[in-house]
C-alpha atoms as a PDB file:
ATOM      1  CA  UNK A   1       0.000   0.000   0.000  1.00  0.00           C
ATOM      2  CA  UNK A   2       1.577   3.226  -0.809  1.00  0.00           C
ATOM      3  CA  UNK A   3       0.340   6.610   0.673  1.00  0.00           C
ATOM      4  CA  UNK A   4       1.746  10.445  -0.621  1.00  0.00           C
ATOM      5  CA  UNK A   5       0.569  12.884   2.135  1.00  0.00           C
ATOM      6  CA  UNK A   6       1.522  16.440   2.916  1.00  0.00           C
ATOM      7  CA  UNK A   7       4.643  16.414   4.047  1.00  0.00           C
ATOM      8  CA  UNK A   8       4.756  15.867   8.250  1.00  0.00           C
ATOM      9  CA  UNK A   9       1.010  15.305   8.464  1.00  0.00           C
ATOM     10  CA  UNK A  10       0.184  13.524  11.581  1.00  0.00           C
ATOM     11  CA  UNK A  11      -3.601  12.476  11.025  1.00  0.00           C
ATOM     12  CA  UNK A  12      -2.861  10.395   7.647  1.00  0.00           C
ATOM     13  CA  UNK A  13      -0.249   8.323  10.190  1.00  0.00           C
ATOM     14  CA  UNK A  14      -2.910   7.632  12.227  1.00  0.00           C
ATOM     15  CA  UNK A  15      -5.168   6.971   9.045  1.00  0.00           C
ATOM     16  CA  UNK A  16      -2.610   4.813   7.755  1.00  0.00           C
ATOM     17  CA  UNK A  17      -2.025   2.371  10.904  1.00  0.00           C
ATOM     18  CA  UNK A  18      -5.895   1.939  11.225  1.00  0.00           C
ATOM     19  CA  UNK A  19      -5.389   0.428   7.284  1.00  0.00           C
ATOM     20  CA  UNK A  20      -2.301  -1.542   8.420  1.00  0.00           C
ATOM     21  CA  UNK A  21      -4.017  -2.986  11.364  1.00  0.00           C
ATOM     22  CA  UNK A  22      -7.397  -3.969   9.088  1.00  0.00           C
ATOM     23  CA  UNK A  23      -5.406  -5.186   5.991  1.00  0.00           C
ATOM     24  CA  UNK A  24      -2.409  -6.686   7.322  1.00  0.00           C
ATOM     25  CA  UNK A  25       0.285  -5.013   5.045  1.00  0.00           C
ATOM     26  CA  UNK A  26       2.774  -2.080   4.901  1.00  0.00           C
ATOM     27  CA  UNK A  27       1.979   0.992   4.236  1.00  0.00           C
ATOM     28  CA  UNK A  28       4.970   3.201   2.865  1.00  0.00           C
ATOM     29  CA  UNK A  29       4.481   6.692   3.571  1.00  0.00           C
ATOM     30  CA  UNK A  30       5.671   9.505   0.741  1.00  0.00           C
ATOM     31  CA  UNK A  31       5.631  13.174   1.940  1.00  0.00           C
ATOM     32  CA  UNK A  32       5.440  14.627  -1.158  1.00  0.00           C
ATOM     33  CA  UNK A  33       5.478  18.582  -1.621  1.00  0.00           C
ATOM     34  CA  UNK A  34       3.757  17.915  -5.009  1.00  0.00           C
ATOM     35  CA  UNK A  35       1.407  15.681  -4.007  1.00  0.00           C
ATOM     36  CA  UNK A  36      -1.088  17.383  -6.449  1.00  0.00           C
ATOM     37  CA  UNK A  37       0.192  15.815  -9.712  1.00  0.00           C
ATOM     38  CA  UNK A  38      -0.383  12.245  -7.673  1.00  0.00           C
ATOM     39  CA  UNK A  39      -3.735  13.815  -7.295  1.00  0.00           C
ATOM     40  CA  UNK A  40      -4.284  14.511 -11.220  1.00  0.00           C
ATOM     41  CA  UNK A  41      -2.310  11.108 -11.979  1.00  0.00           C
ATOM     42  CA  UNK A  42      -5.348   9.310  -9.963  1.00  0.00           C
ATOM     43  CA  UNK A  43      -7.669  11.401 -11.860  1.00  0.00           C
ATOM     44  CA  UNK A  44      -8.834  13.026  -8.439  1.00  0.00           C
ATOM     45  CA  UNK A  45     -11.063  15.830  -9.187  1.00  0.00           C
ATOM     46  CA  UNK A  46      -9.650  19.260  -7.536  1.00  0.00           C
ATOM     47  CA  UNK A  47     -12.477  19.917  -5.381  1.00  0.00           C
ATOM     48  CA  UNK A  48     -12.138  16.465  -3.259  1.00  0.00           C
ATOM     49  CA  UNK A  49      -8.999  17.046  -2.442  1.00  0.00           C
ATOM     50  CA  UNK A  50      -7.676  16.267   1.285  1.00  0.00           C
ATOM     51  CA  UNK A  51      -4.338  15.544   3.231  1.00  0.00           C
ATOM     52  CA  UNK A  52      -3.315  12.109   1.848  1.00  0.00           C
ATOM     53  CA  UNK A  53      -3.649   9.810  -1.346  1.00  0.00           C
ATOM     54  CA  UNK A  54      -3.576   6.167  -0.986  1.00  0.00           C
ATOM     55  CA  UNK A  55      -3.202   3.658  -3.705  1.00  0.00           C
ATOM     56  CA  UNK A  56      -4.492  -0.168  -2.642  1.00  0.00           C
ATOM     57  CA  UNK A  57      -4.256  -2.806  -5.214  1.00  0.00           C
ATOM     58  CA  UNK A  58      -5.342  -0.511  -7.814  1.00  0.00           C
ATOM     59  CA  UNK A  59      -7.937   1.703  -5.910  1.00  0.00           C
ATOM     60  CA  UNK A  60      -6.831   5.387  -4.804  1.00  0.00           C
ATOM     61  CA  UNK A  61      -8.194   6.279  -1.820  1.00  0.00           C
ATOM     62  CA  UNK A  62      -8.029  10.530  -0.734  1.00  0.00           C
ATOM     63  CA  UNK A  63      -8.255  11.379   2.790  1.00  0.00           C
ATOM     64  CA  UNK A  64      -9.719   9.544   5.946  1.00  0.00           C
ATOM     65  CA  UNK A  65     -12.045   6.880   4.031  1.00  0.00           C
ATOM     66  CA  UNK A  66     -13.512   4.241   6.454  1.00  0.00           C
ATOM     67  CA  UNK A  67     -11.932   0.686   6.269  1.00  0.00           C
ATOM     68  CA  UNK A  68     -15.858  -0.198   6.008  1.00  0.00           C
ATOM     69  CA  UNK A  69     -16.135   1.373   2.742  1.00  0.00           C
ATOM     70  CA  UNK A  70     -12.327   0.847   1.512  1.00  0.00           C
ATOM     71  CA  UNK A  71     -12.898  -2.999   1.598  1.00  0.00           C
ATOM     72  CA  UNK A  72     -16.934  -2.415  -0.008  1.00  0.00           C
ATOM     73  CA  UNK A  73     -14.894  -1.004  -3.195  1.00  0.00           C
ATOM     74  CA  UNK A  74     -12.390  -3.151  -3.392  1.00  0.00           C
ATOM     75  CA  UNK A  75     -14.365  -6.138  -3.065  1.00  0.00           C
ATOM     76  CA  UNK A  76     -17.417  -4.965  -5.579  1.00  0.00           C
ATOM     77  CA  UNK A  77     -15.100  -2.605  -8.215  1.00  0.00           C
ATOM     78  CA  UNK A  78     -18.006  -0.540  -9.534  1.00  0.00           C
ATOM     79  CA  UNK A  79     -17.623  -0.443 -13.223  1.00  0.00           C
ATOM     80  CA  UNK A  80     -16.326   3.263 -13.723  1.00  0.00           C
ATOM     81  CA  UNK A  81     -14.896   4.140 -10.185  1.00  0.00           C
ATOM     82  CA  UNK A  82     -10.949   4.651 -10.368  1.00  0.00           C
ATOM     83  CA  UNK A  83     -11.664   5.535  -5.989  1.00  0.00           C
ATOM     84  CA  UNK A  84     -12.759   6.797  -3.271  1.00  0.00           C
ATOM     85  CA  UNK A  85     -12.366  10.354  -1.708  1.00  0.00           C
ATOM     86  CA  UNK A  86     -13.432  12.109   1.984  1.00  0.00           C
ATOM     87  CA  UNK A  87     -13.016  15.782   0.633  1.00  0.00           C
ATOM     88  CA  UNK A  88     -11.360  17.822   3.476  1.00  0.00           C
ATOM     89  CA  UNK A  89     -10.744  16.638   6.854  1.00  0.00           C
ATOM     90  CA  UNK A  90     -14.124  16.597   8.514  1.00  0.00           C
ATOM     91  CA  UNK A  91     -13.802  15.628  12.248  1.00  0.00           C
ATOM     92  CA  UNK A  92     -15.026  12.297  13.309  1.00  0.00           C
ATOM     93  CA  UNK A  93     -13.653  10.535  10.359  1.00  0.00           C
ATOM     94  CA  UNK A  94     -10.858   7.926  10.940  1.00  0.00           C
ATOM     95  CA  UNK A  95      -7.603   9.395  12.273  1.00  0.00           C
ATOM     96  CA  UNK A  96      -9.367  12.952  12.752  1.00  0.00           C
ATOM     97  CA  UNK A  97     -11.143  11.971  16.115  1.00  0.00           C
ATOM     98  CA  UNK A  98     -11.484  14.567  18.601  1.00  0.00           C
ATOM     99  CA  UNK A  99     -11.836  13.559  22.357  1.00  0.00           C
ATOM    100  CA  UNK A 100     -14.874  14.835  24.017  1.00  0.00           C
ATOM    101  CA  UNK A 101     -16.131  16.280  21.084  1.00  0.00           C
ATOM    102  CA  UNK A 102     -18.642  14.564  18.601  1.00  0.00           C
ATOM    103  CA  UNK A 103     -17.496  14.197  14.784  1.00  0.00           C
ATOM    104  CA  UNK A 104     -19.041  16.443  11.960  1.00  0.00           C
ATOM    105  CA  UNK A 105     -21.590  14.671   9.177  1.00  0.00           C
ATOM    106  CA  UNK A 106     -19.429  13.530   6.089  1.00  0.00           C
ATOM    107  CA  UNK A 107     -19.845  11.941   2.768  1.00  0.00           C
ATOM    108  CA  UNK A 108     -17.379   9.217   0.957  1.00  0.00           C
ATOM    109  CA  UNK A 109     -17.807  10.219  -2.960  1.00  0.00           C
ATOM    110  CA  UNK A 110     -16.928   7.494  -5.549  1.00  0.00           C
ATOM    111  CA  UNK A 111     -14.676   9.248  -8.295  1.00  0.00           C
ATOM    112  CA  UNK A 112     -13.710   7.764 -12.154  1.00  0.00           C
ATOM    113  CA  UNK A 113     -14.499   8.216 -15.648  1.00  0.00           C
ATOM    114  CA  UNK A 114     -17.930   7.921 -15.133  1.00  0.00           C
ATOM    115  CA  UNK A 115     -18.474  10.826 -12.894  1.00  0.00           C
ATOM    116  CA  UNK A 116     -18.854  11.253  -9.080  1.00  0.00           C
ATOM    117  CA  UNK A 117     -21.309  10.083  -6.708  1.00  0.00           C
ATOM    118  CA  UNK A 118     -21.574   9.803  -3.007  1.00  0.00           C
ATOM    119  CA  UNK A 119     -20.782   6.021  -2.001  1.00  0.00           C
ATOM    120  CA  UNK A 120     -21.651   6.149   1.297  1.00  0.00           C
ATOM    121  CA  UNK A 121     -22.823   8.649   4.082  1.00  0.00           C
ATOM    122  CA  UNK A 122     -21.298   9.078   7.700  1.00  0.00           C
ATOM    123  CA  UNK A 123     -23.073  10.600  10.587  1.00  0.00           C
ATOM    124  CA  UNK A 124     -18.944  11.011  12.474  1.00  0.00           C
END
């Protein structure tokens, strides 16, 4: 599993061992200062953009996406979907957990040739 995040970002390591621990592999960790060509490699559309870009066996994955909904994709591979992006870094979303505090509404959207559309809802 290979993941390019902003340089020194400390939510996608906590992202990233939550996707160790559920898939059993290594993750190698790129900071990468031009992470936004990775982006437009992916074919990530600018506006779900978020700290960290993870490729799994052929899926890309942008931001703090649930394990729930990483292993749904992988295991179906909707015709058209090249991933799966959490725009931003809403709180409440894996690795962005805030003690004491209860996390914000978010929405996983399915990105690829054919278009975007939400794959799954979160209440954080």
């Amino acid at each position: 599993i290979l993941m390019h995040r902003d340089p020194g970002c400390g939510c996608c390591e906590q992202w990233a061992a939550r996707v160790r621990q559920a898939f059993g592999r290594n993750v190698r960790i790129v900071d990468d200062a031009n992470r936004t060509a990775f982006q437009r490699q992916v074919g990530l559309p600018a506006n779900l953009v978020s700290c960290h870009t993870a490729i799994v066996d052929g899926i890309a994955f942008e931001g703090h996406v649930p394990i729930a909904d990483m292993r749904r994709v992988l295991a179906s591979r909707p015709k058209g979907v090249r991933g799966l992006a959490v725009a931003g870094m809403p709180i409440g979303s894996p690795g962005m957990e805030v003690p004491g505090r209860r996390g914000d509404p978010y929405v996983v959207v399915a990105f690829g040739p054919s278009g975007t559309r939400i794959f799954a809802r979160h209440q954080g």
